[in-house]
Protein backbone atom coordinates (compact mmCIF):
# COMPACT_ATOMS: atom_id res chain seq x y z
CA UNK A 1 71.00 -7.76 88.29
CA UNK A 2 69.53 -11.11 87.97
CA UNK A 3 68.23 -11.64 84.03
CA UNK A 4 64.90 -13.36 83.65
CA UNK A 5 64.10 -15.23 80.63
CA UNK A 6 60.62 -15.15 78.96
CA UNK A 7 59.67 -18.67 79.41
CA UNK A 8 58.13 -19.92 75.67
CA UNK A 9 54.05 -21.28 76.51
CA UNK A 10 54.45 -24.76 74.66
CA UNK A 11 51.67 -27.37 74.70
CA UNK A 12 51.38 -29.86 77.15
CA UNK A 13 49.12 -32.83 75.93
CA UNK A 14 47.22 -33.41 79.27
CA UNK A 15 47.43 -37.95 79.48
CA UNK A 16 43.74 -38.90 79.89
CA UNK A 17 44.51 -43.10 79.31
CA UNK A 18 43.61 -45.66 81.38
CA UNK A 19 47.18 -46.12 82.04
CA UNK A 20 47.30 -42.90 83.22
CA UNK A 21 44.91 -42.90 85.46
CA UNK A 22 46.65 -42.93 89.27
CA UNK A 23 44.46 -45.26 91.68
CA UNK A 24 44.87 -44.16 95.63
CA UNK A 25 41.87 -44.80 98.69
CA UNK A 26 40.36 -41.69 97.32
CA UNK A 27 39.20 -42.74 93.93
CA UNK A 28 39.36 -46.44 94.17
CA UNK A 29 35.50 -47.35 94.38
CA UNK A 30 34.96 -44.82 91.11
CA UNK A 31 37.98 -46.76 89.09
CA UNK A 32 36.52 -50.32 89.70
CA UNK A 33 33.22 -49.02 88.85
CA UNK A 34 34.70 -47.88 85.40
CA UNK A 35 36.78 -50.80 85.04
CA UNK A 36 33.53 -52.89 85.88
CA UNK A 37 31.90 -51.78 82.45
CA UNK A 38 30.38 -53.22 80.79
CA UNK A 39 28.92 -55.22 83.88
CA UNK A 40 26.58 -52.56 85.37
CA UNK A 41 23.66 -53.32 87.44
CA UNK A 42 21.93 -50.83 85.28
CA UNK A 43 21.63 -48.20 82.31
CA UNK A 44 22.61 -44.94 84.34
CA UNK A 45 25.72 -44.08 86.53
CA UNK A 46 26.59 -40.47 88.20
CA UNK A 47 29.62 -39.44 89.42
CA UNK A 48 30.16 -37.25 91.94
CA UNK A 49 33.00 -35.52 93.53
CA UNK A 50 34.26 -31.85 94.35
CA UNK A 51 36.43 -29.46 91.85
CA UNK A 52 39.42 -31.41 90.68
CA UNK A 53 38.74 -34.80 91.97
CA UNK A 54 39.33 -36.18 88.46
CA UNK A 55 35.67 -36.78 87.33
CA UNK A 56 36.54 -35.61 83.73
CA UNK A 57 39.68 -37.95 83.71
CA UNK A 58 37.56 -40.64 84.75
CA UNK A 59 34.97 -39.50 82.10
CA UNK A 60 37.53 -39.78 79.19
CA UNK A 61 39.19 -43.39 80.53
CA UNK A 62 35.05 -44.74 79.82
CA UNK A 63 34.21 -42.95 76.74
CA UNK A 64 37.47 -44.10 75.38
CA UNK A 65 36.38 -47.75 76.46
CA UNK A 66 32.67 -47.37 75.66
CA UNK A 67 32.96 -45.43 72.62
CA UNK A 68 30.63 -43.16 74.49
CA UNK A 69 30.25 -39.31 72.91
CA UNK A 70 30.87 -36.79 75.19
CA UNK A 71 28.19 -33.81 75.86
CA UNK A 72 27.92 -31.55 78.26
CA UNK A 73 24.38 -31.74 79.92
CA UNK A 74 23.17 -28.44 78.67
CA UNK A 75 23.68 -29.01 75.11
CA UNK A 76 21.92 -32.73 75.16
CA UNK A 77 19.03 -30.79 73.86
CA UNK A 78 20.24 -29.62 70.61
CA UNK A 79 21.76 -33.15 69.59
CA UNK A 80 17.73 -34.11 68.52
CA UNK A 81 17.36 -36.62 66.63
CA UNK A 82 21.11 -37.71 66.77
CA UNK A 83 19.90 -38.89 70.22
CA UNK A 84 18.74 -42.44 67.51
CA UNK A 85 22.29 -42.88 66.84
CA UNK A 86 23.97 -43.01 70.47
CA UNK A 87 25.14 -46.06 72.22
CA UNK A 88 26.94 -44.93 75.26
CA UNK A 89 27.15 -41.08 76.46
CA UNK A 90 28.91 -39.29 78.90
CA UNK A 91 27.05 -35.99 80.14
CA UNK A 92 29.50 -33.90 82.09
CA UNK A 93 28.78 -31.32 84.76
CA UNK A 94 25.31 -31.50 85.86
CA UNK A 95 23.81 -29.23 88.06
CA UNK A 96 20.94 -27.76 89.82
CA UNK A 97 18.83 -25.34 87.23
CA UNK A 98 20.90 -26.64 84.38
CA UNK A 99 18.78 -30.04 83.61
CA UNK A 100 17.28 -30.12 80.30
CA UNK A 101 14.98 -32.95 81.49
CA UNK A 102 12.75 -33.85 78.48
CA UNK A 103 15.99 -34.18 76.79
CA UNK A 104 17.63 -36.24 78.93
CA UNK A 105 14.31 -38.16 80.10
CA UNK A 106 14.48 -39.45 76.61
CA UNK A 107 17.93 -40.18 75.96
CA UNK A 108 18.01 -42.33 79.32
CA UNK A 109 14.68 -44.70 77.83
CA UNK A 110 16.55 -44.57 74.19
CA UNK A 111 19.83 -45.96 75.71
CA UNK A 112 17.78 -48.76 78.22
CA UNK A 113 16.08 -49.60 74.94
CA UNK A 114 19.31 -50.58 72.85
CA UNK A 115 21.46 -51.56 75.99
CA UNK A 116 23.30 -48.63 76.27
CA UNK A 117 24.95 -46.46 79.35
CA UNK A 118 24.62 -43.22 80.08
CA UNK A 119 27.67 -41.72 82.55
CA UNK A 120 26.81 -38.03 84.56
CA UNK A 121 29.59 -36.21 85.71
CA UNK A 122 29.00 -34.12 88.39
CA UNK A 123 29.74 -32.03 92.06
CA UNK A 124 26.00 -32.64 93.77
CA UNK A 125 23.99 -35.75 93.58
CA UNK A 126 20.78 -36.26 91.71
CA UNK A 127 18.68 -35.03 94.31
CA UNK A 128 20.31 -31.30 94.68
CA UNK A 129 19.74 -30.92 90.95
CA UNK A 130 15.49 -30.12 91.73
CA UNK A 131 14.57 -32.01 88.91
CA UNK A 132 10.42 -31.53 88.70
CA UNK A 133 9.61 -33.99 86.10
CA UNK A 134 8.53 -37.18 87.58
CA UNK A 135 9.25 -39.90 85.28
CA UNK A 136 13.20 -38.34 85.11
CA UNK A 137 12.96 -38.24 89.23
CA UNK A 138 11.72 -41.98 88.91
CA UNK A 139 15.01 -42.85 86.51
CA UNK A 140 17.51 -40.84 88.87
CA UNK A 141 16.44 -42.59 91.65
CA UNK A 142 17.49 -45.79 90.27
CA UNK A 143 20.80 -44.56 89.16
CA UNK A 144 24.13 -46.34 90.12
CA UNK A 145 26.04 -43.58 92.28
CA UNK A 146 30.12 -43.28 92.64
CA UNK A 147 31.56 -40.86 94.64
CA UNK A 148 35.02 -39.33 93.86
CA UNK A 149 36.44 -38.07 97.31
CA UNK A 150 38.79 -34.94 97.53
CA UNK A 151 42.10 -36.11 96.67
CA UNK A 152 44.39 -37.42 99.07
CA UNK A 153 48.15 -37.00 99.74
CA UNK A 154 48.77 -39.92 98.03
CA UNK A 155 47.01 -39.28 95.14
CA UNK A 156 48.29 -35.68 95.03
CA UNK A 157 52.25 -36.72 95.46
CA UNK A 158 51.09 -39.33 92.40
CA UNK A 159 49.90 -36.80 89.99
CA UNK A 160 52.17 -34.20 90.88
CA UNK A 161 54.99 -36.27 89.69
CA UNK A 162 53.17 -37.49 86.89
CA UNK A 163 52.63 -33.79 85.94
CA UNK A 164 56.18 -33.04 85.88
CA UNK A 165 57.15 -36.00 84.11
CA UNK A 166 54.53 -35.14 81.00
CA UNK A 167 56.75 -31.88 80.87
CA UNK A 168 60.01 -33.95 81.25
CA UNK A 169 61.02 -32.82 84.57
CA UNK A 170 62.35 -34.50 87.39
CA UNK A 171 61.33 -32.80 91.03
CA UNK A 172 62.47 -33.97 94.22
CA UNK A 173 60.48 -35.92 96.65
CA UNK A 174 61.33 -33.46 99.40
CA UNK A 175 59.53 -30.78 96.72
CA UNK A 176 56.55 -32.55 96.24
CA UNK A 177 55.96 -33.04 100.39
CA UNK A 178 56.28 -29.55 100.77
CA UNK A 179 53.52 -28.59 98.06
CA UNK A 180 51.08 -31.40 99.13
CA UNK A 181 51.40 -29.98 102.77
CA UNK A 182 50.50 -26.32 101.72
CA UNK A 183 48.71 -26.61 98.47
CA UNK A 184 44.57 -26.36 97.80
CA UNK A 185 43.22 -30.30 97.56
CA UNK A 186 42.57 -30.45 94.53
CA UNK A 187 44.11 -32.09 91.26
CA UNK A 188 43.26 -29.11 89.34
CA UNK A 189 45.42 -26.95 91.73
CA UNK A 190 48.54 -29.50 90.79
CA UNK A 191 48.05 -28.85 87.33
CA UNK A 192 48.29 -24.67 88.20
CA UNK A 193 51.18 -25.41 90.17
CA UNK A 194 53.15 -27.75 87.95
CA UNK A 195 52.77 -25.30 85.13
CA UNK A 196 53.39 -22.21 87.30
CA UNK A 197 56.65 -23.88 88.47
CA UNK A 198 57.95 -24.80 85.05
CA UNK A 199 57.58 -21.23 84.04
CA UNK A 200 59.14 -20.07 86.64
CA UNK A 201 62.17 -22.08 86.79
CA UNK A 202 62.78 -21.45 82.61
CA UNK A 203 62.13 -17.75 83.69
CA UNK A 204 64.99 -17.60 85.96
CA UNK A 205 66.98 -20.50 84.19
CA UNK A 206 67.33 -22.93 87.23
CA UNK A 207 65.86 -26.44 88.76
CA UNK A 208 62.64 -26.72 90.14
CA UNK A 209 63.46 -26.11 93.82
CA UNK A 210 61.78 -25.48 97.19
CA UNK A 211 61.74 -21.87 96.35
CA UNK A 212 60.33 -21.91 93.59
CA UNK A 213 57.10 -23.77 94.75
CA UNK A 214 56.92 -21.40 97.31
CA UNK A 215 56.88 -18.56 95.05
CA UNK A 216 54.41 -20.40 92.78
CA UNK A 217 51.96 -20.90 95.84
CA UNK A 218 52.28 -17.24 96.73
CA UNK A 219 51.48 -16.55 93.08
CA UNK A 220 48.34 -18.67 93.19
CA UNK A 221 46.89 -17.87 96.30
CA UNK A 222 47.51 -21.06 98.10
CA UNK A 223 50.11 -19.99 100.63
């Protein structure tokens, strides 16, 4: 009878630098638009892409460069008057019905009144977010727009590696074809599958192999 090990759950500090961020012909327009900063044509930028495209890693490389706080969109409301103090902000995950549009109608004039930039993470642009108030459809309108395509294989192969290497494990190439082949496009799904992997192969005390991604996109759903 084949022993499995229970494989210990230790951290794995997810790399969010600028150095870390992989560039590929899916997210190349949305990197030189971050790397552009502080030259943009104007206060607001949204970013839009599907699940897992990497609009949260792109998020973090610009508030680490801005010095921008980082709010989700529903909670811009209950910063009030702290809205004085901000510079640069990064609102993540907009969407329709969850708009607090007072709130952010004023944030927006605060930051084009000291020169500061406002960057909107989210899946839909402005206009599927039925925003009613006029002066907030007037500001969206002029917003800078980036979108963040589904990942390609390049990009996927990219991270995947990079995934394994933050967990100090070395996968073969022919590995990494087979999951980009099969897998869900996504760079959220590489994270699932890079961690479902590594517990596997500690579980049964071997390599990462073929097999083993296999079994790990049974286990997920993605085969």
């Amino acid at each position: 009878m084949t022993m499995r090990q229970i494989p210990l759950e230790l951290p794995v500090e997810s790399a969010q630098a600028r150095e870390d961020l992989i560039v590929s012909p899916s997210n190349r327009q949305a990197v030189d638009f971050i790397d552009a900063w502080p030259d943009w044509p104007g206060t607001l930028a949204v970013l839009a892409g599907p699940v897992g495209s990497g609009k949260s890693h792109m998020a973090a490389v610009w508030a680490a460069r801005a010095g921008a706080r980082n709010l989700p969109m529903a909670r811009i409301e209950a910063i009030g008057d702290e809205v004085e103090a901000l510079e640069n902000v990064v609102l993540e995950d907009a969407r329709e019905g969850a708009i607090p549009e007072t709130a952010l109608f004023h944030l927006i004039n605060h930051l084009r009144a000291c020169g500061g930039h406002c960057l909107i993470t989210s899946r839909q642009w402005p206009t599927a977010w039925q925003v009613e108030l006029p002066d907030l459809v007037s500001r969206l309108r002029a917003a800078q727009l980036v979108e963040l395509a589904e990942p390609d294989d390049l990009l996927l192969r990219q991270v995947i590696v990079k995934l394994f290497s933050d967990r100090q494990i070395a996968v073969d190439p022919g590995v990494v074809d087979y999951l980009v082949t099969r897998m869900e496009r996504s760079l959220g799904a590489a994270g699932e599958l890079v961690a479902e992997m590594d517990r596997e192969a500690l579980a049964r005390g071997a390599k990462v192999t073929r097999t083993i991604a296999a079994s790990a996109l049974k286990s997920l759903s993605m085969a």
